[in-house]
PDB file of N, CA and C in Angstrom:
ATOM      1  N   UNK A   1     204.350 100.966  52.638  1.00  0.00           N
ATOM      2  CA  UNK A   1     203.556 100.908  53.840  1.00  0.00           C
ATOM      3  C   UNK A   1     204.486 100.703  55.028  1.00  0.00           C
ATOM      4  N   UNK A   2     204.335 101.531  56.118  1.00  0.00           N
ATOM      5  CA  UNK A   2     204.996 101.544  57.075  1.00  0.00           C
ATOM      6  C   UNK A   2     204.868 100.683  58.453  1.00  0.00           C
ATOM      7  N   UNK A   3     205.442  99.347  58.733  1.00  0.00           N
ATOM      8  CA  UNK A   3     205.790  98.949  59.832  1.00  0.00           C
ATOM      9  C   UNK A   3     204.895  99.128  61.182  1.00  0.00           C
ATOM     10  N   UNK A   4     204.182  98.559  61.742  1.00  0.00           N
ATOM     11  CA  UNK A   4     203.504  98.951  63.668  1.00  0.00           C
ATOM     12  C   UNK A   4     204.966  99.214  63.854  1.00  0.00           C
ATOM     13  N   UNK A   5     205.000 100.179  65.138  1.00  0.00           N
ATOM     14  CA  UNK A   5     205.509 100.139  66.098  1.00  0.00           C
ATOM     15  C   UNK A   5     205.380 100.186  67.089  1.00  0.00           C
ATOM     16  N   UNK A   6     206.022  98.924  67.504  1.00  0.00           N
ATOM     17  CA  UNK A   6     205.457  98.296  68.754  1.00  0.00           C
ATOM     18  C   UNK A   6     206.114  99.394  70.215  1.00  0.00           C
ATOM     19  N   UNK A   7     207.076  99.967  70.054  1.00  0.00           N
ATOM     20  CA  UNK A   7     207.113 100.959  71.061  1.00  0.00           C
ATOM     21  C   UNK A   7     206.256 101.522  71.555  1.00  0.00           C
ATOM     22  N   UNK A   8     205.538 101.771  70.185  1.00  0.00           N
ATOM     23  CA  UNK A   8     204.468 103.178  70.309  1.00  0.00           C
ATOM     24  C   UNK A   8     202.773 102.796  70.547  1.00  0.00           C
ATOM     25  N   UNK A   9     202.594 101.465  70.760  1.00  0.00           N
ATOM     26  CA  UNK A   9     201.652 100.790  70.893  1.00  0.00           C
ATOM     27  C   UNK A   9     201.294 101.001  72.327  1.00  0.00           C
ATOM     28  N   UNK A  10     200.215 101.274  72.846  1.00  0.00           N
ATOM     29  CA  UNK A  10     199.316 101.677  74.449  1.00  0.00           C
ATOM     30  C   UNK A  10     198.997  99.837  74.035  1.00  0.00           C
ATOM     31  N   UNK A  11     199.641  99.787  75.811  1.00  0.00           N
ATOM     32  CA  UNK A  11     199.072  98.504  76.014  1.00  0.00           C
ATOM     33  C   UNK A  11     197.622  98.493  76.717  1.00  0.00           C
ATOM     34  N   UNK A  12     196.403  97.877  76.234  1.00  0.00           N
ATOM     35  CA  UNK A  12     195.141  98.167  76.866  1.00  0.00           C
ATOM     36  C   UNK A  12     194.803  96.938  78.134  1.00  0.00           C
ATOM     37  N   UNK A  13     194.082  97.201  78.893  1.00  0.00           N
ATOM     38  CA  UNK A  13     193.845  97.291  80.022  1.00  0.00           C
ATOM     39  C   UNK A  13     192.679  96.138  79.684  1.00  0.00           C
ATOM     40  N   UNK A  14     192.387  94.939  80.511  1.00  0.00           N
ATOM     41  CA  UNK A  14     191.252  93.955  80.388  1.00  0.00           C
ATOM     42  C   UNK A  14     189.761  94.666  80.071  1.00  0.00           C
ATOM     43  N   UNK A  15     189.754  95.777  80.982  1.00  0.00           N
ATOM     44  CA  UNK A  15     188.574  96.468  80.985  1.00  0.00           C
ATOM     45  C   UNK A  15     188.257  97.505  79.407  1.00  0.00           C
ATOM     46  N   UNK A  16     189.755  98.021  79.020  1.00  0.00           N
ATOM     47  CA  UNK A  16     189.397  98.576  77.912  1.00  0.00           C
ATOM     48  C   UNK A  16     188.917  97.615  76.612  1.00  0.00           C
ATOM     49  N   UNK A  17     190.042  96.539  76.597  1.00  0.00           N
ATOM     50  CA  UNK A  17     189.956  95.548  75.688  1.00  0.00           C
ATOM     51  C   UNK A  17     188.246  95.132  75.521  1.00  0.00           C
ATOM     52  N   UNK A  18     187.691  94.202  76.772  1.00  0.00           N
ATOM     53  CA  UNK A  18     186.211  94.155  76.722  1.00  0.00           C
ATOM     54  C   UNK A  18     185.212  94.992  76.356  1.00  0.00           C
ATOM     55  N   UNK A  19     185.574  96.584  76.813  1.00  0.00           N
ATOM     56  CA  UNK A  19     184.735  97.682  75.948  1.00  0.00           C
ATOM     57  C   UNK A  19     184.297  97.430  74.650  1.00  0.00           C
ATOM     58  N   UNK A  20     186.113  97.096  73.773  1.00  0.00           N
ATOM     59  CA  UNK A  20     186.282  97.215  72.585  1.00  0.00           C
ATOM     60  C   UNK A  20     185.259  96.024  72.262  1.00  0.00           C
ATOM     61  N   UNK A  21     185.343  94.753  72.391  1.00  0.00           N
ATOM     62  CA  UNK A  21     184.732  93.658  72.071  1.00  0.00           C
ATOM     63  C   UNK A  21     183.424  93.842  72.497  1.00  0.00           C
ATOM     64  N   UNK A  22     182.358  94.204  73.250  1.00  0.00           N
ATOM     65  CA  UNK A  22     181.924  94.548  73.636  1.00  0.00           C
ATOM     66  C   UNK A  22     180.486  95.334  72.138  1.00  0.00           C
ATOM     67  N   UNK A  23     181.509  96.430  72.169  1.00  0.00           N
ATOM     68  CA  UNK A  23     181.338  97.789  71.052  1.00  0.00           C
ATOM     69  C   UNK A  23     181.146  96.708  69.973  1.00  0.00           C
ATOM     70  N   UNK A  24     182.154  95.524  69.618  1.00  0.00           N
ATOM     71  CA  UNK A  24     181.945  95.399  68.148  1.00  0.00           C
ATOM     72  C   UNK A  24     180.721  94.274  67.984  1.00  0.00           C
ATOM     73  N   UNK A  25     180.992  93.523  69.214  1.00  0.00           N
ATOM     74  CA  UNK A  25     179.427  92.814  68.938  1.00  0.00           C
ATOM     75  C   UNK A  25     178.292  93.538  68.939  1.00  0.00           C
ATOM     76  N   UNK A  26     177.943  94.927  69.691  1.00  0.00           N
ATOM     77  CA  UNK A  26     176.969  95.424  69.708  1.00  0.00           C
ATOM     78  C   UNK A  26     176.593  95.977  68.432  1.00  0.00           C
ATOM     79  N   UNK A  27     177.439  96.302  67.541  1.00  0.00           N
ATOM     80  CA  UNK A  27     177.677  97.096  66.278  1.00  0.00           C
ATOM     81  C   UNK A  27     177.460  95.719  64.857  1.00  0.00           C
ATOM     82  N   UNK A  28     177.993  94.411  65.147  1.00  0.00           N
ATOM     83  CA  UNK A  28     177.264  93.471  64.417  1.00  0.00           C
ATOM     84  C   UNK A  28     175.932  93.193  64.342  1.00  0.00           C
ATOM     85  N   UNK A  29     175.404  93.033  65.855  1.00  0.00           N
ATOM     86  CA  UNK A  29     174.371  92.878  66.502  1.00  0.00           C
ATOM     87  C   UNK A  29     172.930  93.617  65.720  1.00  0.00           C
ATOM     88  N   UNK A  30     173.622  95.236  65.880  1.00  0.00           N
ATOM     89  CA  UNK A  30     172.369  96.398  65.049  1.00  0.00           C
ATOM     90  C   UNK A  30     172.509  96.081  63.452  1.00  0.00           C
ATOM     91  N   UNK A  31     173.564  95.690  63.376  1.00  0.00           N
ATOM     92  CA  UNK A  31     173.839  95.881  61.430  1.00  0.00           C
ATOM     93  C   UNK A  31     172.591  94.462  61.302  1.00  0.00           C
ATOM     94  N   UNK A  32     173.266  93.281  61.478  1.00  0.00           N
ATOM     95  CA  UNK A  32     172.365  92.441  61.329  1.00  0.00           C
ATOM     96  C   UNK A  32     171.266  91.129  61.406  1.00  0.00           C
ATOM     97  N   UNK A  33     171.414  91.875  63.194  1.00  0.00           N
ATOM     98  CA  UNK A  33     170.157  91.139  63.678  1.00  0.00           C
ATOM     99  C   UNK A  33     170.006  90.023  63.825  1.00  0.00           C
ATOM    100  N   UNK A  34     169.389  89.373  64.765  1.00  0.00           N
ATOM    101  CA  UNK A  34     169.448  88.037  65.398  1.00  0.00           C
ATOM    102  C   UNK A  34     168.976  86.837  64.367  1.00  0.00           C
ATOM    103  N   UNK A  35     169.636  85.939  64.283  1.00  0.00           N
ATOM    104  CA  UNK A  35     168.786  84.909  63.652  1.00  0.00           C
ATOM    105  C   UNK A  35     169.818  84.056  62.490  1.00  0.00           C
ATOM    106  N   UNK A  36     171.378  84.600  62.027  1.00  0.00           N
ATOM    107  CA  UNK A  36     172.530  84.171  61.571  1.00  0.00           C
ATOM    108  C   UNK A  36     172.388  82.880  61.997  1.00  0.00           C
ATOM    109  N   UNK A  37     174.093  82.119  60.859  1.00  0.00           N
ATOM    110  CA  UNK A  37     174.413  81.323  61.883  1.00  0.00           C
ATOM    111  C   UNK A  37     175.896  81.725  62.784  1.00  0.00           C
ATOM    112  N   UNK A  38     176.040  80.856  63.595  1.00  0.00           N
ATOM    113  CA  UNK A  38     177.168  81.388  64.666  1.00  0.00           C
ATOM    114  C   UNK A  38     178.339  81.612  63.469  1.00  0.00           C
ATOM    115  N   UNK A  39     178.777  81.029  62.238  1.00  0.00           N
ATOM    116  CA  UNK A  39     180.233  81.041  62.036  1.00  0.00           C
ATOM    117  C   UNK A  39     179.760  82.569  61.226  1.00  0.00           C
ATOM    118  N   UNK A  40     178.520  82.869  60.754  1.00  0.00           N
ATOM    119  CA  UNK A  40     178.730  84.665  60.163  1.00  0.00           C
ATOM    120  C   UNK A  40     178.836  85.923  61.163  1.00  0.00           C
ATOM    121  N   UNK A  41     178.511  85.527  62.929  1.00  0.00           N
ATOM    122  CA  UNK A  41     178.805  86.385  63.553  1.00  0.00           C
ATOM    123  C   UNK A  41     179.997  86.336  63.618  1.00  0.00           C
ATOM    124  N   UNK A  42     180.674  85.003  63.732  1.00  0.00           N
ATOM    125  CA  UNK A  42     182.029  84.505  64.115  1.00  0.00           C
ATOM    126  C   UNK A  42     182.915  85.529  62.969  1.00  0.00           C
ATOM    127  N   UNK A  43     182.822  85.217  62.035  1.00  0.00           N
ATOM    128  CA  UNK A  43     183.550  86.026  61.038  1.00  0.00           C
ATOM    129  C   UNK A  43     183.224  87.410  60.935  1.00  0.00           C
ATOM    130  N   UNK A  44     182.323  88.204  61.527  1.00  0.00           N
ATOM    131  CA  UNK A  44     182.048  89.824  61.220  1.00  0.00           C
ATOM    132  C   UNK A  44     183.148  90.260  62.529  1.00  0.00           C
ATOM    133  N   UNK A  45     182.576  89.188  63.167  1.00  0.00           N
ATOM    134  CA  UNK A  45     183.189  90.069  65.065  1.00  0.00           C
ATOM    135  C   UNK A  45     185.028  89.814  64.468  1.00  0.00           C
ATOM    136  N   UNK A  46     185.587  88.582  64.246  1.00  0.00           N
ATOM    137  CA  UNK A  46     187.076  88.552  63.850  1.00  0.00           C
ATOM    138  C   UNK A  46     187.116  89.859  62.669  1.00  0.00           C
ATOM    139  N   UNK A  47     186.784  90.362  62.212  1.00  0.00           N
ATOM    140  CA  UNK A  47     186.819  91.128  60.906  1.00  0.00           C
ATOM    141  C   UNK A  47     186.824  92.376  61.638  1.00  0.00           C
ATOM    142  N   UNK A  48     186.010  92.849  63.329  1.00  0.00           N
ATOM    143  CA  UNK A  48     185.692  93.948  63.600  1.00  0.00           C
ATOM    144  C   UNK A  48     186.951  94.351  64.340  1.00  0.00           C
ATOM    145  N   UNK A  49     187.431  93.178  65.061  1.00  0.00           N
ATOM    146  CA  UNK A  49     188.809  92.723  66.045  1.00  0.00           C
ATOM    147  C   UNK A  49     190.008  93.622  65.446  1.00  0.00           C
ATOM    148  N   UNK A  50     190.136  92.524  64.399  1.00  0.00           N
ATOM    149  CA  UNK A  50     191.343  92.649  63.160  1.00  0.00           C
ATOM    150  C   UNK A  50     191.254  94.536  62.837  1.00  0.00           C
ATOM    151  N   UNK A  51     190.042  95.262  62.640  1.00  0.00           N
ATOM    152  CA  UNK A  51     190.295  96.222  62.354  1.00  0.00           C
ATOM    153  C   UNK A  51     190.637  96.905  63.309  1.00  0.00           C
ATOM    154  N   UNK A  52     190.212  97.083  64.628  1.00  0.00           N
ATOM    155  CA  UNK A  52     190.350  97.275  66.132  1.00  0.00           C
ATOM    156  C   UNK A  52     191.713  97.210  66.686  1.00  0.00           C
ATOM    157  N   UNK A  53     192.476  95.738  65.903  1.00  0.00           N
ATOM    158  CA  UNK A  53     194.366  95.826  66.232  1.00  0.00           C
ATOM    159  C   UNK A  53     194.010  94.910  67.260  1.00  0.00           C
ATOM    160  N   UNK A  54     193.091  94.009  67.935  1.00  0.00           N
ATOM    161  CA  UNK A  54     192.802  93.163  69.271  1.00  0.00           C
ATOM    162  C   UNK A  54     193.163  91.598  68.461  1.00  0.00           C
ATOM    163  N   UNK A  55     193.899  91.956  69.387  1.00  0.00           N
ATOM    164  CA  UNK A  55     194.862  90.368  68.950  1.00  0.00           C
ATOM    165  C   UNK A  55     193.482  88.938  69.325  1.00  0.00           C
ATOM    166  N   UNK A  56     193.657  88.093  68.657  1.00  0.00           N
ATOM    167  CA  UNK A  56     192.884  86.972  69.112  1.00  0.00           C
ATOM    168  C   UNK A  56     193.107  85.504  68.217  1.00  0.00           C
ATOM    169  N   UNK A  57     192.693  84.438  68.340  1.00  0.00           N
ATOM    170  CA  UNK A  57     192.522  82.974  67.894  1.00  0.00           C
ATOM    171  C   UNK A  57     191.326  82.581  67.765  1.00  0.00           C
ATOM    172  N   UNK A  58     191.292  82.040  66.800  1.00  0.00           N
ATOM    173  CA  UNK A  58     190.276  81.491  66.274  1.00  0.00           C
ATOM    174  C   UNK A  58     190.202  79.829  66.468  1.00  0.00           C
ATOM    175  N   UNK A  59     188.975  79.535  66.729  1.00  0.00           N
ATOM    176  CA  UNK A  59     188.673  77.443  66.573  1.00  0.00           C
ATOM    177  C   UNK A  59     189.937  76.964  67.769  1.00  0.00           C
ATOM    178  N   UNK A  60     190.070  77.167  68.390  1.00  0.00           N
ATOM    179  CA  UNK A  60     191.558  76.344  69.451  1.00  0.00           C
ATOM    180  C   UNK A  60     190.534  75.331  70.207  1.00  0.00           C
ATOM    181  N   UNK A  61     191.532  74.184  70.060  1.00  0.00           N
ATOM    182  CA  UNK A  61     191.377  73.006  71.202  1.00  0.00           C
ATOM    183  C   UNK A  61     191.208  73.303  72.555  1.00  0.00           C
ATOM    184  N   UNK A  62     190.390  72.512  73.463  1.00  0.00           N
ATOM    185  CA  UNK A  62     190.788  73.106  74.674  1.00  0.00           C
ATOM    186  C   UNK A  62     190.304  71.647  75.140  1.00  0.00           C
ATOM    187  N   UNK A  63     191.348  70.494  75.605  1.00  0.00           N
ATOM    188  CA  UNK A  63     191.536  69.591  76.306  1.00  0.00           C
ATOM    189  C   UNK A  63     190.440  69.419  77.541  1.00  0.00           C
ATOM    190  N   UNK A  64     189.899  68.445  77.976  1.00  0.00           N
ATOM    191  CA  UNK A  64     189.322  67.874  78.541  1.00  0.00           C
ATOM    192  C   UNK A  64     190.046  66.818  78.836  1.00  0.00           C
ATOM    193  N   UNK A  65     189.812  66.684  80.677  1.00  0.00           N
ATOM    194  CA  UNK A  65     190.272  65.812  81.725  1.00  0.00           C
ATOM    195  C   UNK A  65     189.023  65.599  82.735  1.00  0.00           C
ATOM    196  N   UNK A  66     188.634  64.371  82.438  1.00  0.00           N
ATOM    197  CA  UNK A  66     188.336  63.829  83.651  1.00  0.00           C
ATOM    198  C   UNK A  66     188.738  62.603  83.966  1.00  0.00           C
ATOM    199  N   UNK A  67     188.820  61.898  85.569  1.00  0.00           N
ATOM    200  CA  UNK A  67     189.866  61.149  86.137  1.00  0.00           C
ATOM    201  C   UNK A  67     190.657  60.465  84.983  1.00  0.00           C
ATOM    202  N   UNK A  68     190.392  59.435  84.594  1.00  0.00           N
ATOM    203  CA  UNK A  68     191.437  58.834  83.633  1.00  0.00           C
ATOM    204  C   UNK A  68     190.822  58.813  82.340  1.00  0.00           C
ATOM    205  N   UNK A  69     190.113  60.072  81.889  1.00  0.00           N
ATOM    206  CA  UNK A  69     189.582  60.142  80.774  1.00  0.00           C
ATOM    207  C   UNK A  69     190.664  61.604  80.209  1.00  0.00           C
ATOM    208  N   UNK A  70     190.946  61.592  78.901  1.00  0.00           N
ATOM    209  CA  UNK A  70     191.820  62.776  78.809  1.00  0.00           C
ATOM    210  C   UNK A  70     191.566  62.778  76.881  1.00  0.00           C
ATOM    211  N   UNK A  71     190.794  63.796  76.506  1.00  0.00           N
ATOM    212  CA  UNK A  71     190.542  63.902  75.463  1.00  0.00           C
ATOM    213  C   UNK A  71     191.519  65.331  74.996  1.00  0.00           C
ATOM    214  N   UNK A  72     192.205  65.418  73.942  1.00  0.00           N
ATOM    215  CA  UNK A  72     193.286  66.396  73.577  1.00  0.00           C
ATOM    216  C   UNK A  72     192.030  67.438  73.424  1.00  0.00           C
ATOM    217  N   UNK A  73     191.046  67.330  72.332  1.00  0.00           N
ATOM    218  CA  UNK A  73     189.806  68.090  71.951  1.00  0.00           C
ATOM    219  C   UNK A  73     188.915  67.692  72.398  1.00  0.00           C
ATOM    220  N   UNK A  74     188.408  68.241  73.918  1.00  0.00           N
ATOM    221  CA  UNK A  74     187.572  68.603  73.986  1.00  0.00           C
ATOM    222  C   UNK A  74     186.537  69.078  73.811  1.00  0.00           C
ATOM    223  N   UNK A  75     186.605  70.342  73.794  1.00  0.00           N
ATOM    224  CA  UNK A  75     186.198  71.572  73.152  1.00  0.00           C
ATOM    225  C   UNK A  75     186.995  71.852  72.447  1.00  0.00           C
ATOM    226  N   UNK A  76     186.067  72.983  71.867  1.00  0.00           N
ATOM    227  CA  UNK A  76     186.899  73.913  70.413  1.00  0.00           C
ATOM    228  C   UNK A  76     186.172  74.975  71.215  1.00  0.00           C
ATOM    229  N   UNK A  77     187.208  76.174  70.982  1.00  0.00           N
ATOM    230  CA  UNK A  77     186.619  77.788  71.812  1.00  0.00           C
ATOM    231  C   UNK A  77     186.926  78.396  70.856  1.00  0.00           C
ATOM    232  N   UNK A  78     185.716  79.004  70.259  1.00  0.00           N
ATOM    233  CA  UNK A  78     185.397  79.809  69.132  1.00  0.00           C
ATOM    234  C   UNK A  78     186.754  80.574  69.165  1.00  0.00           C
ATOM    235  N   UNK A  79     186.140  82.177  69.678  1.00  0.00           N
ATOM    236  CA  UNK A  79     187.595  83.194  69.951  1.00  0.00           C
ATOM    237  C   UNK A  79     188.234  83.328  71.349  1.00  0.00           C
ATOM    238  N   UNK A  80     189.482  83.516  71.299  1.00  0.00           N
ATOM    239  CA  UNK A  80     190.065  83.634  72.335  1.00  0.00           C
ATOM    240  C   UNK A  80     190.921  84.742  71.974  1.00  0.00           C
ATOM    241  N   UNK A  81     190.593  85.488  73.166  1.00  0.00           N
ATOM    242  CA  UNK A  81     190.959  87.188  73.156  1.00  0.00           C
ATOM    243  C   UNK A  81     191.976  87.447  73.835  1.00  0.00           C
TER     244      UNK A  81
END
């Protein structure tokens, strides 16, 4: 099996990228319908990404500050694209 090459890789554009994401939730969305829980959309849409080549993170911390309050985890942000 042969190597990406990253030379040869089109770097996409915010607007294309969102299309893409966009496309794959809409395409989870019709397959199977409202009413899941969040971590089986969570895992179809990373699964649709991954095939797509759209780089992303999964579950990340995202710190919270207020005045002398400073929690490392805050939040947790599902995907980050």
């Amino acid at each position: 099996m042969k190597g990406i090459d990253l030379c040869n890789i089109k770097m996409m554009t915010e607007n294309e990228i969102a299309k893409v994401v966009f496309e794959c939730g809409l395409k989870i969305h019709r397959a199977l319908g409202p009413g899941l829980l969040e971590s089986a959309y969570e895992e179809c849409l990373c699964y649709e990404l991954l095939k797509n080549r759209i780089d992303f993170e999964r579950q990340k911390p995202l710190p919270l500050i207020y005045e002398a309050i400073n929690l490392d985890i805050g939040y947790r942000v599902d995907i980050i694209i």
